[in-house]
Protein backbone atom coordinates (compact mmCIF):
# COMPACT_ATOMS: atom_id res chain seq x y z
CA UNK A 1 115.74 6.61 -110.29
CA UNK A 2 112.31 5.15 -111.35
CA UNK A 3 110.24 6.21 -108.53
CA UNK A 4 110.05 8.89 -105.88
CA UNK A 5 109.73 7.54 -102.07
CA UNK A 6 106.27 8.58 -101.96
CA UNK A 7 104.96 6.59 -105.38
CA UNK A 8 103.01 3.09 -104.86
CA UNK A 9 101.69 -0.04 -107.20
CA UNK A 10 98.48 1.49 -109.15
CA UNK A 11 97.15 -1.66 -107.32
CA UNK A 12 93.99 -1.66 -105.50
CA UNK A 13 94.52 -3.67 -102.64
CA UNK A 14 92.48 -6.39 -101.89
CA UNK A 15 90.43 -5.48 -98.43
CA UNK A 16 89.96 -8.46 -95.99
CA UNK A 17 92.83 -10.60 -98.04
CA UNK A 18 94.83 -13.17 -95.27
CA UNK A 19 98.12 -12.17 -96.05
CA UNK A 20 101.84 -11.90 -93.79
CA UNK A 21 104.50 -9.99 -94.22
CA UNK A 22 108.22 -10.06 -92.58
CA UNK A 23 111.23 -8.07 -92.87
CA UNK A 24 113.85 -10.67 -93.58
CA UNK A 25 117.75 -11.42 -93.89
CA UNK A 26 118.75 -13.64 -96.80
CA UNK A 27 122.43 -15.16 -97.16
CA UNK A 28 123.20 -15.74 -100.89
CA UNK A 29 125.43 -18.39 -102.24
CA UNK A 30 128.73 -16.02 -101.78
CA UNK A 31 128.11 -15.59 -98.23
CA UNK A 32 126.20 -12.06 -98.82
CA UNK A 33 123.91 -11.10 -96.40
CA UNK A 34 120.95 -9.33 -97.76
CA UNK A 35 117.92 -7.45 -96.42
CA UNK A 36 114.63 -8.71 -98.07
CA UNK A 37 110.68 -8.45 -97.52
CA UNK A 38 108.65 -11.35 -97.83
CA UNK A 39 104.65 -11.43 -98.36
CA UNK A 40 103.21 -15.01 -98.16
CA UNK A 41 98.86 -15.61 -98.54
CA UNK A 42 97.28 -17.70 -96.05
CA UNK A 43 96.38 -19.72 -99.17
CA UNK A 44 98.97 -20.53 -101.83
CA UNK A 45 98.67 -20.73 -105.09
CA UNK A 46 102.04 -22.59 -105.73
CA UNK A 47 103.82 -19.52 -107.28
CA UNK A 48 106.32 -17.11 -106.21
CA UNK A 49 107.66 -13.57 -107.27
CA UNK A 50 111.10 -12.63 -106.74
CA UNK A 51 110.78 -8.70 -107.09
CA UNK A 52 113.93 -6.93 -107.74
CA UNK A 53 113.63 -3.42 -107.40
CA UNK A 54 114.84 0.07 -109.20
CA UNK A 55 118.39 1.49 -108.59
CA UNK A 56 117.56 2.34 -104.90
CA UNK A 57 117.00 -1.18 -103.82
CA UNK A 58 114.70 -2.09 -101.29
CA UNK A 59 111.85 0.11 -100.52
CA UNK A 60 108.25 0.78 -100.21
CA UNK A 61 106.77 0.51 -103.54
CA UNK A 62 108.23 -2.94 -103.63
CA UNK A 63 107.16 -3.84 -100.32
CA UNK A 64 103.59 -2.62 -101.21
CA UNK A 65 103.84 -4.36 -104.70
CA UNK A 66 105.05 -7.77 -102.76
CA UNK A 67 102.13 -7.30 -100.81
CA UNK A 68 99.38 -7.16 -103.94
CA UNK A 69 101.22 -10.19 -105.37
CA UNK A 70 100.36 -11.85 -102.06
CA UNK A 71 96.78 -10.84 -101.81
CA UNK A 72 96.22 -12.29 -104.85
CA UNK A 73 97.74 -16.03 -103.71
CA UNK A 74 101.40 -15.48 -104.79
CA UNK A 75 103.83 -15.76 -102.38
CA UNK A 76 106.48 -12.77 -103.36
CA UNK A 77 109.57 -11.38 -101.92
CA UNK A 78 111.74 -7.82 -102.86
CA UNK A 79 115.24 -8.33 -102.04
CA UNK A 80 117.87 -5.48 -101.92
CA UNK A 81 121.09 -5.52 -103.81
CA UNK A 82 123.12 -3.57 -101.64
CA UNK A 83 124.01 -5.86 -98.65
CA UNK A 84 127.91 -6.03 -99.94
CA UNK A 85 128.51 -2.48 -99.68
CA UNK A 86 125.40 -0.96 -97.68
CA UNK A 87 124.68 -3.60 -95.15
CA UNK A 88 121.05 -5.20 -94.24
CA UNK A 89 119.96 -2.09 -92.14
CA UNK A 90 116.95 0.18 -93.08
CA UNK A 91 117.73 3.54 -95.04
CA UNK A 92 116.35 7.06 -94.89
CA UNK A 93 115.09 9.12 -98.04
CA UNK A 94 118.94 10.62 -98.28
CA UNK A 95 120.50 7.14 -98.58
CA UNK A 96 123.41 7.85 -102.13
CA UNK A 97 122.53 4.66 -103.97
CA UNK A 98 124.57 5.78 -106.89
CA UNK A 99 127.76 4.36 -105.28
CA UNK A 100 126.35 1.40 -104.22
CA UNK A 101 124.81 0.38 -107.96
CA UNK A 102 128.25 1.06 -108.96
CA UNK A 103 129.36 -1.37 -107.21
CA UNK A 104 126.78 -4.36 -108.04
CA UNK A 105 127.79 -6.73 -110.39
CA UNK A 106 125.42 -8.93 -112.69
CA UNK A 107 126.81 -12.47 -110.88
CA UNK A 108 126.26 -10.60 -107.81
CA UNK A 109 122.65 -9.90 -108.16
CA UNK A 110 121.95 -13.70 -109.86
CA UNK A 111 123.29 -14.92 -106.47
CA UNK A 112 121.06 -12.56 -104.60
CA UNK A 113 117.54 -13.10 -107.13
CA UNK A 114 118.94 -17.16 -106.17
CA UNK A 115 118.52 -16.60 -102.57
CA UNK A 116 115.16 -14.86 -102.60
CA UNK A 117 114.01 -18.19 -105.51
CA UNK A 118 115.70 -20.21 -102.48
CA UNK A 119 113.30 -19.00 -99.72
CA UNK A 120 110.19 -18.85 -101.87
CA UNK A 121 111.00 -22.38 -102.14
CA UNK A 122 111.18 -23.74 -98.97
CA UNK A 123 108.25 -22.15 -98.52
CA UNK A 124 106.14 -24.10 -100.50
CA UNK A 125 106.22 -22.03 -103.93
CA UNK A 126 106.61 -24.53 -106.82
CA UNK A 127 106.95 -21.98 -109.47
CA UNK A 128 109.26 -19.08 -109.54
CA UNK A 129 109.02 -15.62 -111.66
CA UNK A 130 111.33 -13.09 -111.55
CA UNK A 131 109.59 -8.78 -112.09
CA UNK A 132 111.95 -6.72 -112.19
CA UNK A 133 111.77 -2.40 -112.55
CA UNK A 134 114.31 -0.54 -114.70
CA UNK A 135 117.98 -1.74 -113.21
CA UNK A 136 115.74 -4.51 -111.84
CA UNK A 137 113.94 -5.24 -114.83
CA UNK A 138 116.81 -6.05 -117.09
CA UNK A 139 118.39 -8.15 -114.15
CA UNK A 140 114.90 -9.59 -114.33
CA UNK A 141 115.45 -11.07 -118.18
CA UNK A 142 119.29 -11.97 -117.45
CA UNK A 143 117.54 -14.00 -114.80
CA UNK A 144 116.29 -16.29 -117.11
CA UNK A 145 119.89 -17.18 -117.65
CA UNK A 146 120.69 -17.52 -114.31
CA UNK A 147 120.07 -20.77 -113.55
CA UNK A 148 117.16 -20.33 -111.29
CA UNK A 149 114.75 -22.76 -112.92
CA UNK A 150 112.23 -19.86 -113.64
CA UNK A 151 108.71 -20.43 -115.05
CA UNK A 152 108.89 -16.61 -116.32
CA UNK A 153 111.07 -13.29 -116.01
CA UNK A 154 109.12 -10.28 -116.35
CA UNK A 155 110.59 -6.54 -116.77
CA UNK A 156 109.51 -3.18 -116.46
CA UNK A 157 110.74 -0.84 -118.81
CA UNK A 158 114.60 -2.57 -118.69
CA UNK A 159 117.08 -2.08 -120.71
CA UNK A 160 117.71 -4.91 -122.86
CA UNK A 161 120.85 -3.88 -124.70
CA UNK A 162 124.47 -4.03 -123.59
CA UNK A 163 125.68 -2.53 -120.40
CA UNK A 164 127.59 0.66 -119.29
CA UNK A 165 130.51 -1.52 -119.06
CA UNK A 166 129.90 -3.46 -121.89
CA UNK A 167 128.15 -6.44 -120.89
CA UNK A 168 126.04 -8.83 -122.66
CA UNK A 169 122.41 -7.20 -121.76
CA UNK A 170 119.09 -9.61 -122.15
CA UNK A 171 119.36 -8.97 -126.29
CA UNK A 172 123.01 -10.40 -126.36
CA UNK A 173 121.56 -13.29 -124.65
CA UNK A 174 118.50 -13.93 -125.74
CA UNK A 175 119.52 -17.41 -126.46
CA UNK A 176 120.11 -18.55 -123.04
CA UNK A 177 117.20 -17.13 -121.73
CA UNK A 178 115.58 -20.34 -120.25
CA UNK A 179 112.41 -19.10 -119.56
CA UNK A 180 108.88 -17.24 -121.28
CA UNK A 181 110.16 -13.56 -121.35
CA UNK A 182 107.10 -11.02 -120.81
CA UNK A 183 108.20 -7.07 -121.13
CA UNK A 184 106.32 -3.73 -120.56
CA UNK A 185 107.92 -1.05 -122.07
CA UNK A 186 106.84 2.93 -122.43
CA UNK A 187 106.60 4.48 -125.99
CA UNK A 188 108.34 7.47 -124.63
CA UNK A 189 110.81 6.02 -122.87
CA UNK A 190 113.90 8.67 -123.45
CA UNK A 191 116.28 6.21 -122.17
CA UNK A 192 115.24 3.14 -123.70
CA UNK A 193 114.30 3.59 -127.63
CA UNK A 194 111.61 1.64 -129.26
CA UNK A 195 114.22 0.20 -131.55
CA UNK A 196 116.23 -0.76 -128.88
CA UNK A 197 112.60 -3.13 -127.83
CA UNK A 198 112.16 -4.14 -130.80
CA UNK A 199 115.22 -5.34 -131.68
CA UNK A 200 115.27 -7.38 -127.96
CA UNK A 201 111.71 -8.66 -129.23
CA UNK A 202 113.26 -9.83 -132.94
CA UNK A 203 116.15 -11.67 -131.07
CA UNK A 204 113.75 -13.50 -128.85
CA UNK A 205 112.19 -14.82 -131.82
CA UNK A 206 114.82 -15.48 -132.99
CA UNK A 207 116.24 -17.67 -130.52
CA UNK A 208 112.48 -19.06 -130.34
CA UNK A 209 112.01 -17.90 -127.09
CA UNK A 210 108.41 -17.90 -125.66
CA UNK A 211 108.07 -14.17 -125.38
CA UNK A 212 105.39 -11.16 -125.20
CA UNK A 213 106.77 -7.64 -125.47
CA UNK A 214 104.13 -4.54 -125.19
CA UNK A 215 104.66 -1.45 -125.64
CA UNK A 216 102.38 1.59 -124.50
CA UNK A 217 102.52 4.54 -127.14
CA UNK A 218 102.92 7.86 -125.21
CA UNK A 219 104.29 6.34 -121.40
CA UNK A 220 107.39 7.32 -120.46
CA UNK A 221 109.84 5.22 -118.09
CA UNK A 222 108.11 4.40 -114.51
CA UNK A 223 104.71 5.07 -115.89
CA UNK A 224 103.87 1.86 -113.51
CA UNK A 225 103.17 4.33 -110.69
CA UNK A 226 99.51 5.30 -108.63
CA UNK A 227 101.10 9.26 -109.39
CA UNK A 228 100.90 8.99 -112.73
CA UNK A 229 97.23 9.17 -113.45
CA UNK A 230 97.35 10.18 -117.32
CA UNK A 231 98.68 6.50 -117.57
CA UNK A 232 96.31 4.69 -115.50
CA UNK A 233 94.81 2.24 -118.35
CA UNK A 234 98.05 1.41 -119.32
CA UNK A 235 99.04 0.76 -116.14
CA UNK A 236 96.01 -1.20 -115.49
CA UNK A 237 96.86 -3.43 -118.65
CA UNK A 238 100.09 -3.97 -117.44
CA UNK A 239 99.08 -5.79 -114.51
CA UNK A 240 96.25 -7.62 -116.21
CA UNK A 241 99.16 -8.84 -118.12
CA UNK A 242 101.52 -9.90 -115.65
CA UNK A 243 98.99 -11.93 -113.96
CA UNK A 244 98.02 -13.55 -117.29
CA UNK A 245 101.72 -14.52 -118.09
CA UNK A 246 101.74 -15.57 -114.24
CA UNK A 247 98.42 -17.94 -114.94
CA UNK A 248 99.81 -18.89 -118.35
CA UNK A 249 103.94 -20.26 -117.06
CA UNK A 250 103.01 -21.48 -113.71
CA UNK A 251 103.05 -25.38 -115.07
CA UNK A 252 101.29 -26.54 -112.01
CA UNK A 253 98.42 -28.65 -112.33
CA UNK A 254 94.87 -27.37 -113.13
């Protein structure tokens, strides 16, 4: 798992920000029903996040993160993956995801990232990104495939390579990727090798994919976390970069 209940977006919030939030049911295109959390600014800046989370699905550090995206004008929402085999209902610290992930499939979690791109939509957002952590982070990329008319797809420390199973992973694909790829990667990540980056980054190019691909000597996976204080600065540049590809991809007018 990337991070432990307790863990939160090294975000400072922004005091006095006008910002709501809901707890929210989402029905994707196969009839899934999925628990989501929405955070929308009292004034817009056109753009929406579709946050999909770590291995555990929905919880707080993406609620708090949809919540930063918010204060800062983006309209974001964290949707859950689990609603086909886990239901919409809340979850305590002991929920067994491992099952559940087991049980996700890659079309699966397109046609739940569509339904949270659908609702950002009618809600006024005009241009749609995709962050994504770990599990979520390589969905993230693959989103970019999905058919979602994305401005951007940005992942945390994903894993760009082929699948457990064997499927095509964001590398494989970096062809139909349909959208500026932006990827934040730790240095010492054990589960994700630098070569395994940098051969996702040369395959972007490649394909001549708008892409940027950074990678922070000495992190480790889920170094994108308030707890881990030894990586605060690179944490800090992580977000000063995800709101610069934001700024960069939104294509709405000046």
């Amino acid at each position: 798992m990337c991070y432990d209940r307790d863990s939160l977006p090294p975000i400072p919030a922004i005091s006095g920000a006008s910002v709501s939030h809901d707890e929210l049911v989402l029905e994707s295109r196969d009839g899934n029903r999925l628990a989501a959390f929405a955070a929308t600014p009292d004034e817009p800046s056109g753009v929406g996040v579709v946050i999909l989370p770590d291995i555990r699905g929905l919880y707080r550090f993406y609620e708090e993160l949809a919540l930063r995206f918010a204060e800062r004008g983006h309209a974001a929402i964290a949707i859950d993956y689990f609603g086909r085999t886990a239901g919409v209902s809340k979850r305590d610290d002991e929920f067994e995801y491992r099952p559940h992930v087991e049980q996700t499939t890659p079309a699966g979690v397109q046609a739940d990232t569509a339904a949270g791109a659908a609702w950002l939509r009618e809600a006024g957002s005009r241009s749609i990104f995709t962050v994504g952590f770990c599990f979520g982070g390589r969905h993230s990329w693959l989103a970019a495939a999905g058919g979602h008319s994305l401005a951007g797809a940005i992942g945390f420390y994903g894993r760009p390579g082929p699948g457990a199973d064997g499927s095509p992973g964001p590398t494989q694909q970096a062809g139909e990727l349909g959208a500026p790829i932006l990827g934040l990667m730790g240095g010492a990540d054990a589960g994700i090798p630098v070569d395994e980056v940098r051969a996702f980054e040369q395959a972007l190019a490649d394909a001549g994919v708008e892409h940027e691909i950074e990678v922070y000597d000495g992190a480790p996976h889920s170094f994108f976390d308030r707890k881990q204080e030894e990586f605060a600065d690179a944490s800090a540049d992580a977000w000063r970069r995800v709101l610069s590809f934001i700024e960069r991809n939104t294509g709405l007018p000046a």
